[in-house]
Protein backbone atom coordinates (compact mmCIF):
# COMPACT_ATOMS: atom_id res chain seq x y z
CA UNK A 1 -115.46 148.64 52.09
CA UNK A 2 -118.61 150.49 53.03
CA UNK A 3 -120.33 152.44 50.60
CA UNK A 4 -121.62 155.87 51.94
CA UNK A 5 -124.19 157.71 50.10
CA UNK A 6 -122.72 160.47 51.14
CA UNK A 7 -126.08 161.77 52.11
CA UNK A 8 -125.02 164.16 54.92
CA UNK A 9 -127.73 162.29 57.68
CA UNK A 10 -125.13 161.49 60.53
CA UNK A 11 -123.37 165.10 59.94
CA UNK A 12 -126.37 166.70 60.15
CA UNK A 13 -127.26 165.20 63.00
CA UNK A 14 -124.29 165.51 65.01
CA UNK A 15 -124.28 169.04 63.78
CA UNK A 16 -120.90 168.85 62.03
CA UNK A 17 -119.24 171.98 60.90
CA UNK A 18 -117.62 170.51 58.43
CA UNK A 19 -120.53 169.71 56.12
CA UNK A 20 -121.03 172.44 53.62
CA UNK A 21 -123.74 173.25 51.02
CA UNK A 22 -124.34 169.72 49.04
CA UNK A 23 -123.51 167.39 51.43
CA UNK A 24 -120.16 167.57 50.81
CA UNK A 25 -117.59 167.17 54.24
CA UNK A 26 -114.51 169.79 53.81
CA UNK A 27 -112.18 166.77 55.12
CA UNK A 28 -113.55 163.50 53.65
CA UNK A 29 -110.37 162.31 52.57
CA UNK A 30 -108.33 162.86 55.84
CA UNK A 31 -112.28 162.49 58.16
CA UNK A 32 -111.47 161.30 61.08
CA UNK A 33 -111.72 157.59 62.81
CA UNK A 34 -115.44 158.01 64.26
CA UNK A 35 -116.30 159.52 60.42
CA UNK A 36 -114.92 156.40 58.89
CA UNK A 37 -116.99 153.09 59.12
CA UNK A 38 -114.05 150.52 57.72
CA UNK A 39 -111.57 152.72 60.17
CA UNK A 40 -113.98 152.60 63.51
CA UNK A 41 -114.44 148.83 62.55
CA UNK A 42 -111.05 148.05 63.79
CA UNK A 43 -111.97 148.88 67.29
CA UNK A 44 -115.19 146.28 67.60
CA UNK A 45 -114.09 143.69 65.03
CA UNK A 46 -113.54 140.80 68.09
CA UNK A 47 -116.89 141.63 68.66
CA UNK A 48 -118.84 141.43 65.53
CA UNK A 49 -118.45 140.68 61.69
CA UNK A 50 -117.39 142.97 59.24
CA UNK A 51 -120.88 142.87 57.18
CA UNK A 52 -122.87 143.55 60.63
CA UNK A 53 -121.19 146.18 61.23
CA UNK A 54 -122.11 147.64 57.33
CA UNK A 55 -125.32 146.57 57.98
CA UNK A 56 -126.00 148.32 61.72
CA UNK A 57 -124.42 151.37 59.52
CA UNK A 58 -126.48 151.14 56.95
CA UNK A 59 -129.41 150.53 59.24
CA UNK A 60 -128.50 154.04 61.48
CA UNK A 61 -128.04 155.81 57.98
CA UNK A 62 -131.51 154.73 56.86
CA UNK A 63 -133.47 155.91 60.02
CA UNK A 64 -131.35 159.52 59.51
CA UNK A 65 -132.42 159.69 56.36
CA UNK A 66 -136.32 159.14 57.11
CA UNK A 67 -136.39 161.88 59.86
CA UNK A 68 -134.98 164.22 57.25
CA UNK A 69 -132.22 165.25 60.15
């Protein structure tokens, strides 16, 4: 399972209006596929491995967070 810091870097940066005050997404529970890294993995997994996906994730979410988006 991933683990999201639930940082708020890739709603911020797509602008999401779902994202309220303290990072904290209305719908997280119910989020939808492209929200959901384990979820979205089920569309690529024939072409990569479970922990690069995590890790290109993790990767994405680390650049967000150093440009403060």
């Amino acid at each position: 399972m991933f683990s999201c810091e639930r940082c708020g870097s890739c709603c911020k940066a797509i602008k999401c209006h779902l994202l309220v005050n303290g990072n904290i997404c209305l719908i997280y529970s119910s989020r939808p596929e492209l929200c959901n890294i384990d979820k979205s993995y089920q569309k690529i997994k024939d072409r990569m491995s479970r922990e690069k996906w995590h890790q290109l994730n993790k990767d994405c979410c680390k650049i967000l967070q150093e440009r403060k988006i």
